[in-house]
PDB file of N, CA and C in Angstrom:
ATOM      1  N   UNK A   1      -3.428  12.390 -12.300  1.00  0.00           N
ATOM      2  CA  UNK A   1      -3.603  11.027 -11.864  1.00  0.00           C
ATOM      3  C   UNK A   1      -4.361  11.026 -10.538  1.00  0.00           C
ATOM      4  N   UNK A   2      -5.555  10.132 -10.203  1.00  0.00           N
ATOM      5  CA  UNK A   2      -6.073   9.959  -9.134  1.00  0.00           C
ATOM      6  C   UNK A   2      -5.173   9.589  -8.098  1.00  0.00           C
ATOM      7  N   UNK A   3      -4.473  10.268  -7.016  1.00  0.00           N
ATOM      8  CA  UNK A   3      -3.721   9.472  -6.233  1.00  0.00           C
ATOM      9  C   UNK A   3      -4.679   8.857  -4.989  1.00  0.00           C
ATOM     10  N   UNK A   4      -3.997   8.000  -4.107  1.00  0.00           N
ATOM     11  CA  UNK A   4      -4.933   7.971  -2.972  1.00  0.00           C
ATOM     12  C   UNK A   4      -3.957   7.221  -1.905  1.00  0.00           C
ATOM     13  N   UNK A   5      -4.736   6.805  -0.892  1.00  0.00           N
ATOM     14  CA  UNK A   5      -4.030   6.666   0.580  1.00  0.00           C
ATOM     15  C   UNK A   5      -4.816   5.282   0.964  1.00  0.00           C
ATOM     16  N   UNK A   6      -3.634   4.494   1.628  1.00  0.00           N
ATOM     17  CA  UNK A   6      -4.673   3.328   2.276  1.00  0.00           C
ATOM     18  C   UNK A   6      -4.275   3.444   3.690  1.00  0.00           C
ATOM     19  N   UNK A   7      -4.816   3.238   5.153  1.00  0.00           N
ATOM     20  CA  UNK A   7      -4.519   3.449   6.195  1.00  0.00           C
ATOM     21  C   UNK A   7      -4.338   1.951   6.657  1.00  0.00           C
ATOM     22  N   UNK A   8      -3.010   1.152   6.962  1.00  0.00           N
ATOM     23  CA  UNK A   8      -2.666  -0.108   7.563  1.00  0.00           C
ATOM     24  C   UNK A   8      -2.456   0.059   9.136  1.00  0.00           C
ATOM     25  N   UNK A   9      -2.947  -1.255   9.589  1.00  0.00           N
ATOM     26  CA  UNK A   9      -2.587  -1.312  10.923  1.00  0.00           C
ATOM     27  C   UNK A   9      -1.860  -2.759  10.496  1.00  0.00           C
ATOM     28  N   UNK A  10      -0.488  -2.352  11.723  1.00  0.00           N
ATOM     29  CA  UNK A  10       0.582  -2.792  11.422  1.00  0.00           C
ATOM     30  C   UNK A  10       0.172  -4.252  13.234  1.00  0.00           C
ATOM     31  N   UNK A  11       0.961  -5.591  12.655  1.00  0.00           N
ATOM     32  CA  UNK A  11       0.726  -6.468  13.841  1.00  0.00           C
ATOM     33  C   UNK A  11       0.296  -6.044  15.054  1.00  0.00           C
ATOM     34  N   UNK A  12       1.312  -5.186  15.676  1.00  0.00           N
ATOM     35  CA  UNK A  12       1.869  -4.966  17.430  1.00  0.00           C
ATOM     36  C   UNK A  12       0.899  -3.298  17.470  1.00  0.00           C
ATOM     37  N   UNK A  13      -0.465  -3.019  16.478  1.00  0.00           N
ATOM     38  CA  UNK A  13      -1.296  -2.108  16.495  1.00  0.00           C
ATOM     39  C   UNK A  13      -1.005  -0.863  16.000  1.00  0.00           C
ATOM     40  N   UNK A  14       0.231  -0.364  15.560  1.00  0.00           N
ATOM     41  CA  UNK A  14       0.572   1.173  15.083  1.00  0.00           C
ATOM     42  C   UNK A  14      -0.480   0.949  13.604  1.00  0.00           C
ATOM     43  N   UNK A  15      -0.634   2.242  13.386  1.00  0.00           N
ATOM     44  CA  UNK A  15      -1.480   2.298  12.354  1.00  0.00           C
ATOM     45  C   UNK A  15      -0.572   3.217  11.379  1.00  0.00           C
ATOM     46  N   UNK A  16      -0.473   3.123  10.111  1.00  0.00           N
ATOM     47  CA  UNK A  16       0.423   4.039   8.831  1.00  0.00           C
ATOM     48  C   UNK A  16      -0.402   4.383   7.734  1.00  0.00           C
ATOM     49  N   UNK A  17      -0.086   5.373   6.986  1.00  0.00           N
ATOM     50  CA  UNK A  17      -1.185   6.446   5.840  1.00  0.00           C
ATOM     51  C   UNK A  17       0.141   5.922   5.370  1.00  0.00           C
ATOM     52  N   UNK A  18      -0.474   4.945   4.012  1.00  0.00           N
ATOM     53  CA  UNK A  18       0.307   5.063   3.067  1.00  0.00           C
ATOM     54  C   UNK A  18      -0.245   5.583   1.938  1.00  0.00           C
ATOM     55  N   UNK A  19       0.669   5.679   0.519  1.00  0.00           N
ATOM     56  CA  UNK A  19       0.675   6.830  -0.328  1.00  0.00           C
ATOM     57  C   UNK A  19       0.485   5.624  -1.644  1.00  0.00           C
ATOM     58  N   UNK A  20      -0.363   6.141  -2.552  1.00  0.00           N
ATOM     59  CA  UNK A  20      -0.728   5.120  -4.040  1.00  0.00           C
ATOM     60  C   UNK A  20      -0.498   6.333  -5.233  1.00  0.00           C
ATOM     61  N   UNK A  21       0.261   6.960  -6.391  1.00  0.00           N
ATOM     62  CA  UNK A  21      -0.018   7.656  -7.218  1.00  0.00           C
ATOM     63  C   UNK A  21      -1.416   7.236  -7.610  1.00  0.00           C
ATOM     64  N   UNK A  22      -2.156   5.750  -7.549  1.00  0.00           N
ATOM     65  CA  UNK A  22      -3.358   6.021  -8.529  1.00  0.00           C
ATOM     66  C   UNK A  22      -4.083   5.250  -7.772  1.00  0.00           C
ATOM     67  N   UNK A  23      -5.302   4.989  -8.281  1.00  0.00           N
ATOM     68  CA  UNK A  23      -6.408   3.936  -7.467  1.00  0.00           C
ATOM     69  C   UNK A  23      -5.901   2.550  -7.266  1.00  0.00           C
ATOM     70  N   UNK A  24      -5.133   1.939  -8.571  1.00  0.00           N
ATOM     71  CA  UNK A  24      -4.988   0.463  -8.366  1.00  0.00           C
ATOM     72  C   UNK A  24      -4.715  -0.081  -6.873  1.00  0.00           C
ATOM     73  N   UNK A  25      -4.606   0.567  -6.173  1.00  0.00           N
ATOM     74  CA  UNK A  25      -4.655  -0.098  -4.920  1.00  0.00           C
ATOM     75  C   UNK A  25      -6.081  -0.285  -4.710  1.00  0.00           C
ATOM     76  N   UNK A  26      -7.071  -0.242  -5.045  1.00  0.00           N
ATOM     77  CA  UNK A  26      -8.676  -0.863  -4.965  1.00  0.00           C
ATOM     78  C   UNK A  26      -8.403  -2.052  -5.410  1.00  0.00           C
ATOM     79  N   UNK A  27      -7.731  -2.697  -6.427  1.00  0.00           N
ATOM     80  CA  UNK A  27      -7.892  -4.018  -6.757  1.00  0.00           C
ATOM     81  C   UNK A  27      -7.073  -5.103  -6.343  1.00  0.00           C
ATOM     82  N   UNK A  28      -6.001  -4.523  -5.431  1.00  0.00           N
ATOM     83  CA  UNK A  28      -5.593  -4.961  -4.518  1.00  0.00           C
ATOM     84  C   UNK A  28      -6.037  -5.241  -2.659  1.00  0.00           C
ATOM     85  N   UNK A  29      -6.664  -4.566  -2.797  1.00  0.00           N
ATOM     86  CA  UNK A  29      -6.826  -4.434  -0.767  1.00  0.00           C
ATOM     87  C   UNK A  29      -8.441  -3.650  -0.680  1.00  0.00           C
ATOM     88  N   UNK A  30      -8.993  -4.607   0.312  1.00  0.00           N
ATOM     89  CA  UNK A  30     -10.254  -4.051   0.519  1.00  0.00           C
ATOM     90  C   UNK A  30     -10.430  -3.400   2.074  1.00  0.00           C
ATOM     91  N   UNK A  31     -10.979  -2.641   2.333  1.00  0.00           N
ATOM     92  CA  UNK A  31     -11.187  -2.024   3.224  1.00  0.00           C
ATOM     93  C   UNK A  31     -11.549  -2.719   4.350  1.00  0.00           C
ATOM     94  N   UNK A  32     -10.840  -2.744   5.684  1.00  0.00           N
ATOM     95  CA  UNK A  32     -11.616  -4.174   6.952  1.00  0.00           C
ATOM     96  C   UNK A  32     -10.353  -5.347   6.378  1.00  0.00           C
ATOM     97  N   UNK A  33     -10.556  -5.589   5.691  1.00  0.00           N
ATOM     98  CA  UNK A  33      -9.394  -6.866   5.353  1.00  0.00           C
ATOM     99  C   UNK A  33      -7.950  -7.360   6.119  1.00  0.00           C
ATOM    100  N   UNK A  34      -8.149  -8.445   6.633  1.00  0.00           N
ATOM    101  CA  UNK A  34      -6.644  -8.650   7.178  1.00  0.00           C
ATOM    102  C   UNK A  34      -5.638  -9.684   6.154  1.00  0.00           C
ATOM    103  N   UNK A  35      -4.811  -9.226   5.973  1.00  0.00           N
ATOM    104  CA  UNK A  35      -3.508  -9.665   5.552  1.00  0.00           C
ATOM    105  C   UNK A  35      -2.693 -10.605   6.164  1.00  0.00           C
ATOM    106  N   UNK A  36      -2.389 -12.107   5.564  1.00  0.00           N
ATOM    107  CA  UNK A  36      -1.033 -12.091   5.960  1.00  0.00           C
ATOM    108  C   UNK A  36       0.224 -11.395   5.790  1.00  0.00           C
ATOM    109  N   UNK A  37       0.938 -11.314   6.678  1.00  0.00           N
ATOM    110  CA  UNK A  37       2.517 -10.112   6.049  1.00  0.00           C
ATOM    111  C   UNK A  37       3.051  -9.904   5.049  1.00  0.00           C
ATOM    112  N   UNK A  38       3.198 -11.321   4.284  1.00  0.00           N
ATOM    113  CA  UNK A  38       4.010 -11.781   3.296  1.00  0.00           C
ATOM    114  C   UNK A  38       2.925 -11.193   2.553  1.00  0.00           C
ATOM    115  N   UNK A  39       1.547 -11.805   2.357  1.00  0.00           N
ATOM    116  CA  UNK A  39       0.734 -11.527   0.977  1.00  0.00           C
ATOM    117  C   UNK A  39       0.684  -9.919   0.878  1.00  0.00           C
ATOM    118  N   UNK A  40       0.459  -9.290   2.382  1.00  0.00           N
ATOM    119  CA  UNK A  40       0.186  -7.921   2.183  1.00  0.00           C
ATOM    120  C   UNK A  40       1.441  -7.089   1.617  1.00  0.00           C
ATOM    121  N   UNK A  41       2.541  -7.693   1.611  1.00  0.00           N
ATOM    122  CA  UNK A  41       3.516  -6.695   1.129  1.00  0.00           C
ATOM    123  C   UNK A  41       3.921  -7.430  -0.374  1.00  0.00           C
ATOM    124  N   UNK A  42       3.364  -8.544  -0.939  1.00  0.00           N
ATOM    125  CA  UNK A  42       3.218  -8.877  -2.509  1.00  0.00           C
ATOM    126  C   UNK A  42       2.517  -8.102  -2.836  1.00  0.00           C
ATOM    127  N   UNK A  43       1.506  -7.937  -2.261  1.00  0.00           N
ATOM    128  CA  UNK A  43      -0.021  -6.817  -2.799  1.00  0.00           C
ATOM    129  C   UNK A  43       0.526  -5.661  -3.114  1.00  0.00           C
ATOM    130  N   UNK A  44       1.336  -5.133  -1.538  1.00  0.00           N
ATOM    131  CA  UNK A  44       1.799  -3.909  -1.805  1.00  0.00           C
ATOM    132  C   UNK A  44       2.747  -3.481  -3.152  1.00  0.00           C
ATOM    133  N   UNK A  45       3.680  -4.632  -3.379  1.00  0.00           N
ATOM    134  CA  UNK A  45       4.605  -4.654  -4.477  1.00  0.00           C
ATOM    135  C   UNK A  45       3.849  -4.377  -6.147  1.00  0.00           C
ATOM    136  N   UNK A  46       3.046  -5.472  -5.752  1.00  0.00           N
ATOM    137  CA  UNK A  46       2.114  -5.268  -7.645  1.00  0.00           C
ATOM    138  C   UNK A  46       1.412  -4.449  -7.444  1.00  0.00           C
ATOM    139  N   UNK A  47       0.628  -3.355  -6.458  1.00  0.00           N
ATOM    140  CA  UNK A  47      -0.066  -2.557  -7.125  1.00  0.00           C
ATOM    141  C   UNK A  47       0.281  -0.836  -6.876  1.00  0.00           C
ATOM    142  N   UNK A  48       1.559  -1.051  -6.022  1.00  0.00           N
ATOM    143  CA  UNK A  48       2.635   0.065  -6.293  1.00  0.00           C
ATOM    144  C   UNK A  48       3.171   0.088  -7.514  1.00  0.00           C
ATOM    145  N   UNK A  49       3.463  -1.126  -7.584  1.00  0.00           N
ATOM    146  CA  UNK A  49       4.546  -1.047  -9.227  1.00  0.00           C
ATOM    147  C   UNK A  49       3.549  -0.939 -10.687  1.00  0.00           C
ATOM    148  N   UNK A  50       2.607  -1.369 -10.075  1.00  0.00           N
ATOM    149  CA  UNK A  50       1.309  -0.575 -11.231  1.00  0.00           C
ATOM    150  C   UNK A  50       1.446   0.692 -11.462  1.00  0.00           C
ATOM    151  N   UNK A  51       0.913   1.405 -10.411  1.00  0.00           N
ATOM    152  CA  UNK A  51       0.819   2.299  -9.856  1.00  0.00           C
ATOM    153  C   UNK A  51       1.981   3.101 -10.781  1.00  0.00           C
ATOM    154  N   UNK A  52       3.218   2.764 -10.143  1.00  0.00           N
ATOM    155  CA  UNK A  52       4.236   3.794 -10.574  1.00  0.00           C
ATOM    156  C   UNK A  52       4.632   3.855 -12.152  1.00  0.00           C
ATOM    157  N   UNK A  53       4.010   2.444 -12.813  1.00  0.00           N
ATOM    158  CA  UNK A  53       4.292   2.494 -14.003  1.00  0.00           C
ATOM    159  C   UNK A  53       3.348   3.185 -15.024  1.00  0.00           C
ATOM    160  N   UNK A  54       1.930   3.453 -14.348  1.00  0.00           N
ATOM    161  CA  UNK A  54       1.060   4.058 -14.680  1.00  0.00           C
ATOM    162  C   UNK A  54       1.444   5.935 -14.749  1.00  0.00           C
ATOM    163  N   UNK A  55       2.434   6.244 -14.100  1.00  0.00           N
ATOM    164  CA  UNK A  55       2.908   7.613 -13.944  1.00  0.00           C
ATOM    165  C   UNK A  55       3.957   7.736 -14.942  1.00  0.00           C
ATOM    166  N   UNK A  56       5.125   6.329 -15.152  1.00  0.00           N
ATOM    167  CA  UNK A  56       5.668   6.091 -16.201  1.00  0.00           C
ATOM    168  C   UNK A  56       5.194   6.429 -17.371  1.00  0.00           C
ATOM    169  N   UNK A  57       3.977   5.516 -18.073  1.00  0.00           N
ATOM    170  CA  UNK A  57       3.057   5.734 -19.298  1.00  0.00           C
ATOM    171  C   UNK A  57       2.519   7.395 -19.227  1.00  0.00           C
ATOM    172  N   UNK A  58       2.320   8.053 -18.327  1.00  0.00           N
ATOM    173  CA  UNK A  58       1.627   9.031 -18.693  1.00  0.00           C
ATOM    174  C   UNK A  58       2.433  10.458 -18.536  1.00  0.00           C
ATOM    175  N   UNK A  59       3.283  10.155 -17.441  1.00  0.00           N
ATOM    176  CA  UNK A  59       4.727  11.840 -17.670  1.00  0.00           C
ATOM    177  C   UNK A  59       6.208  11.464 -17.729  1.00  0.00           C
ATOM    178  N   UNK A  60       6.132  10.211 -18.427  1.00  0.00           N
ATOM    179  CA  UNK A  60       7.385   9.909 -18.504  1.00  0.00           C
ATOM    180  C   UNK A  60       8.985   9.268 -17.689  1.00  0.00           C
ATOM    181  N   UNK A  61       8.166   9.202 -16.660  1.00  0.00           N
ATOM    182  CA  UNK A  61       9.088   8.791 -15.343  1.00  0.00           C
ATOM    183  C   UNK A  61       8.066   8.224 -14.540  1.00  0.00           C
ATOM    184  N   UNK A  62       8.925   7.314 -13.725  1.00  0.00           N
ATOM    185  CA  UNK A  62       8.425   6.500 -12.811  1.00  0.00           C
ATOM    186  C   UNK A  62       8.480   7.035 -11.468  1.00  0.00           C
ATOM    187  N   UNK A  63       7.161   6.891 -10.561  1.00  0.00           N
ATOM    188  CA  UNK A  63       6.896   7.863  -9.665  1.00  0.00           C
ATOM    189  C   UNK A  63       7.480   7.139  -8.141  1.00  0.00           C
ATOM    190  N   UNK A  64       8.459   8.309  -7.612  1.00  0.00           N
ATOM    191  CA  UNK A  64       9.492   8.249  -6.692  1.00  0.00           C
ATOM    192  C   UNK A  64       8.368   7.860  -5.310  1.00  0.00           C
ATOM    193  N   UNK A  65       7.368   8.366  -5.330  1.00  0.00           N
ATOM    194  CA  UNK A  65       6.019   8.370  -4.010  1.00  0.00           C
ATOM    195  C   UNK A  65       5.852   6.634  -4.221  1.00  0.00           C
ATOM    196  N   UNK A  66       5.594   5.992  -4.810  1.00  0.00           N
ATOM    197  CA  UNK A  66       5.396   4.500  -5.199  1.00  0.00           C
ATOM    198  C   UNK A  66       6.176   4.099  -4.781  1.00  0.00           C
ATOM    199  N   UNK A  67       7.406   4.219  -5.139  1.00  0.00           N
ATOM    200  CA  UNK A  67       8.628   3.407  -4.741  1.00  0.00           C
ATOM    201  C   UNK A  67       9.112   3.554  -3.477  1.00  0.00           C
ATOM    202  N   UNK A  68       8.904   4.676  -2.967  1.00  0.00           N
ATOM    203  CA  UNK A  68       9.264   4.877  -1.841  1.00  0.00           C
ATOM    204  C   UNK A  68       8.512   4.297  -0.821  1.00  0.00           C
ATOM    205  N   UNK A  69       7.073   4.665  -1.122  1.00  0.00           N
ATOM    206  CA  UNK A  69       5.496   3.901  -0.035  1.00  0.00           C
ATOM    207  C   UNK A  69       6.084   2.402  -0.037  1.00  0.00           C
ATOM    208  N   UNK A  70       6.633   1.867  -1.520  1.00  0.00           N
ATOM    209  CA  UNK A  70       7.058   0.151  -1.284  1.00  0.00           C
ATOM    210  C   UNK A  70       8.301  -0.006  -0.689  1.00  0.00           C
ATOM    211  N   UNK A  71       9.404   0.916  -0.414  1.00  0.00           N
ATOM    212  CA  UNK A  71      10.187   0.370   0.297  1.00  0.00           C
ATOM    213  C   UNK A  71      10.147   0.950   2.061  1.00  0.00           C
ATOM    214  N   UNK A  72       9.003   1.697   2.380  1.00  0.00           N
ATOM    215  CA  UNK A  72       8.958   2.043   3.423  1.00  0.00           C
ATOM    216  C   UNK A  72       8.085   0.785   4.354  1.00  0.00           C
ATOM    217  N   UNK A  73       7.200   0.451   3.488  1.00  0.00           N
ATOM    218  CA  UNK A  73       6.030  -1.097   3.364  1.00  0.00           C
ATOM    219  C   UNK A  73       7.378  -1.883   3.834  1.00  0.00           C
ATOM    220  N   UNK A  74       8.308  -2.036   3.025  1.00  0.00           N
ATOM    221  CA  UNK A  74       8.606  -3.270   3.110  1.00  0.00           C
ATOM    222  C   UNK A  74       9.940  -3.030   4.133  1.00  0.00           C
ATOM    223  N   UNK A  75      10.310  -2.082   4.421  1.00  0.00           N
ATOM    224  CA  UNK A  75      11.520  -1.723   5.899  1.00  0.00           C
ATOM    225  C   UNK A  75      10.188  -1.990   6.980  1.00  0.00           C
ATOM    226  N   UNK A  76       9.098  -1.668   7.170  1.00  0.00           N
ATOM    227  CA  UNK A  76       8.453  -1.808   8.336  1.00  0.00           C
ATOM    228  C   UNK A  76       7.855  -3.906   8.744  1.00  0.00           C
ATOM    229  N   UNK A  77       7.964  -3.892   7.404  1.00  0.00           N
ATOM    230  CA  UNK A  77       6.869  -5.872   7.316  1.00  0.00           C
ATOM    231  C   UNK A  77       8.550  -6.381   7.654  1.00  0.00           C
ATOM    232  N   UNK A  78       9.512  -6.158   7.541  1.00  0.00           N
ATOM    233  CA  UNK A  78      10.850  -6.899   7.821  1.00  0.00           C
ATOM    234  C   UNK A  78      10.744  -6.763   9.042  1.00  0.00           C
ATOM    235  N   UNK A  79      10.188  -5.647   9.978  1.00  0.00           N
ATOM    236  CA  UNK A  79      10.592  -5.800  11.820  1.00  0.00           C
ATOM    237  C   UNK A  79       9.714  -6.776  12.241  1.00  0.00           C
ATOM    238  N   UNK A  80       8.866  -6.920  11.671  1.00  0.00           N
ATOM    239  CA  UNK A  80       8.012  -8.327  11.989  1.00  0.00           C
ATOM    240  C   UNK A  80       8.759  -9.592  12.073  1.00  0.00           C
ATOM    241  N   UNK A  81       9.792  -9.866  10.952  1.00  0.00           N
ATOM    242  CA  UNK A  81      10.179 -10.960  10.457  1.00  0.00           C
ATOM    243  C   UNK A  81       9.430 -11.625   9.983  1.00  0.00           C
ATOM    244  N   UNK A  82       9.348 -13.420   9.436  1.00  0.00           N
ATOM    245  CA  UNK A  82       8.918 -14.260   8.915  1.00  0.00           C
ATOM    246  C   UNK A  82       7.869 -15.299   9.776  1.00  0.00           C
ATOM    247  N   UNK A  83       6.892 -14.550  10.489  1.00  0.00           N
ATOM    248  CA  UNK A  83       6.165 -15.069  11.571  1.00  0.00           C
ATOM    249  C   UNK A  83       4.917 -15.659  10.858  1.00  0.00           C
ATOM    250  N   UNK A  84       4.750 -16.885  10.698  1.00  0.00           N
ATOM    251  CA  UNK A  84       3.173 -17.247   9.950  1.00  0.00           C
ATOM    252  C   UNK A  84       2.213 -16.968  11.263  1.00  0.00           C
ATOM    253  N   UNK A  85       1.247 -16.334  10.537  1.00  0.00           N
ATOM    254  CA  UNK A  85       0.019 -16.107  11.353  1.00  0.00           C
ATOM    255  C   UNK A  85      -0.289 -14.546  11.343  1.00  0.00           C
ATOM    256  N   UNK A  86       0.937 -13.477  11.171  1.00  0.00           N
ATOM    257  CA  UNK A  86       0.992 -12.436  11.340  1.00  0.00           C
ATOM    258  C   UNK A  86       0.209 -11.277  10.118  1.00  0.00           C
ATOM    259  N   UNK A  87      -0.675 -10.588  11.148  1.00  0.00           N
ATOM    260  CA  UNK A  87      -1.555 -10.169  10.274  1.00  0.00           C
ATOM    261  C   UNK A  87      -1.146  -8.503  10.056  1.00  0.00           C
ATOM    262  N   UNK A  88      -1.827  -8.172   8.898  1.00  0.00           N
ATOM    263  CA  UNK A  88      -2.032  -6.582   8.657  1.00  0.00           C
ATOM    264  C   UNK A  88      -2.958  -6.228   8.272  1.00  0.00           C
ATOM    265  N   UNK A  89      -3.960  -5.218   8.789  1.00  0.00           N
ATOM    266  CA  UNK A  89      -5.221  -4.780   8.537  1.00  0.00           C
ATOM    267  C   UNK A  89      -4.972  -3.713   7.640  1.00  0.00           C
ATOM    268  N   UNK A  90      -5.805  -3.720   6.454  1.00  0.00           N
ATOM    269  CA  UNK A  90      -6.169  -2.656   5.397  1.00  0.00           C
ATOM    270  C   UNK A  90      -7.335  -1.773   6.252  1.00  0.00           C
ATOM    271  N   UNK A  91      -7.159  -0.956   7.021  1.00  0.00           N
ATOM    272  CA  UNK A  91      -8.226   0.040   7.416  1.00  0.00           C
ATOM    273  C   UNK A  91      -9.271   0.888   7.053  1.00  0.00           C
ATOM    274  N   UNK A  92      -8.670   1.281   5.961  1.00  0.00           N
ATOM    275  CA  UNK A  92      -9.396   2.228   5.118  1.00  0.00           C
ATOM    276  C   UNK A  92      -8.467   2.523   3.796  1.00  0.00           C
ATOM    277  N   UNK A  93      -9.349   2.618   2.928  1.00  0.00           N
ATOM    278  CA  UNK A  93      -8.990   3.301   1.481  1.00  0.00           C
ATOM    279  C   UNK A  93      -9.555   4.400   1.692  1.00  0.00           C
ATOM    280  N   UNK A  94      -8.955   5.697   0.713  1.00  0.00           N
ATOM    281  CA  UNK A  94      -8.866   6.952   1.082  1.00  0.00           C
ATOM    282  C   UNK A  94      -8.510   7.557   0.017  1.00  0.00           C
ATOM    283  N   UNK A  95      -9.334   9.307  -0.615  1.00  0.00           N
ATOM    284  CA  UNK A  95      -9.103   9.076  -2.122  1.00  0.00           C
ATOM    285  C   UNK A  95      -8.170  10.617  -1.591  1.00  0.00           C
ATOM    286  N   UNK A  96      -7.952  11.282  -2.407  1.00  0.00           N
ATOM    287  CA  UNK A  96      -6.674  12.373  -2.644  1.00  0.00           C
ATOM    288  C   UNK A  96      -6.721  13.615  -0.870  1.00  0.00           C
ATOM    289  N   UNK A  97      -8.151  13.143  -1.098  1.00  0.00           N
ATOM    290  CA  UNK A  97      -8.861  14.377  -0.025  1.00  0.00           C
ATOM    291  C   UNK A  97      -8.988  13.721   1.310  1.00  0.00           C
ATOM    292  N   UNK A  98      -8.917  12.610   1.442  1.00  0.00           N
ATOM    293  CA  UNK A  98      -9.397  11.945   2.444  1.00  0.00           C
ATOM    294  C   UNK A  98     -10.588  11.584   3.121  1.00  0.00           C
ATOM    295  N   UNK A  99     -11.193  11.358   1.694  1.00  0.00           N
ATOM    296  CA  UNK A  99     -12.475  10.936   1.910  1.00  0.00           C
ATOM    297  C   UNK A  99     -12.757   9.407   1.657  1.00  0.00           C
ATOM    298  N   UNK A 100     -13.083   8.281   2.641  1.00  0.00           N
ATOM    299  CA  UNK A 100     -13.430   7.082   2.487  1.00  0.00           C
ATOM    300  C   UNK A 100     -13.807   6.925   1.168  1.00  0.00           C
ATOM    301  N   UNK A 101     -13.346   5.586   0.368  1.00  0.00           N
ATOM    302  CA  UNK A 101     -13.376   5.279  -1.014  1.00  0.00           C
ATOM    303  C   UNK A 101     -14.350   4.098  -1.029  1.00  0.00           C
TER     304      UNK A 101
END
């Protein structure tokens, strides 16, 4: 499976390498793009859970790296709280090697 990495910068500027078993995070999040919180961690939800179900269909189990990237996504977008306006930058997409996608 193609896995890959998207690099977020988080509101208050920390930046995080998160983890995709497959590409579908391209059809979710573009590179430069800012996020609201809420949308960016829906995004994160459907194209993790793609993602992991896509590892499902193909070795039989659903992939623990997915689920985990979405609940680590979503323990970090909760210290924010429910702030409208609050953004998250998609930095970079990033393919297995770490080479810009």
């Amino acid at each position: 499976m193609p896995e890959m990495y998207f690099d977020v910068r988080w509101p208050d500027g920390p930046t995080q390498r998160c983890y995709s078993p497959s590409t579908t995070v391209e059809d979710y999040f573009v590179p430069g793009a800012e996020y609201e919180l809420a949308e960016f961690v829906e995004r994160s939800r459907t194209a993790l859970g793609i993602a992991g179900e896509r590892v499902r269909e193909k070795f039989g189990f659903h992939c623990t790296g997915a689920s985990g990237q979405l609940a680590r996504t979503e323990r970090t977008a909760a210290a924010y709280g429910d702030v409208d306006g609050t953004k998250v930058t998609v930095e970079a997409l990033l393919g297995a090697d770490g080479s810009p996608r």
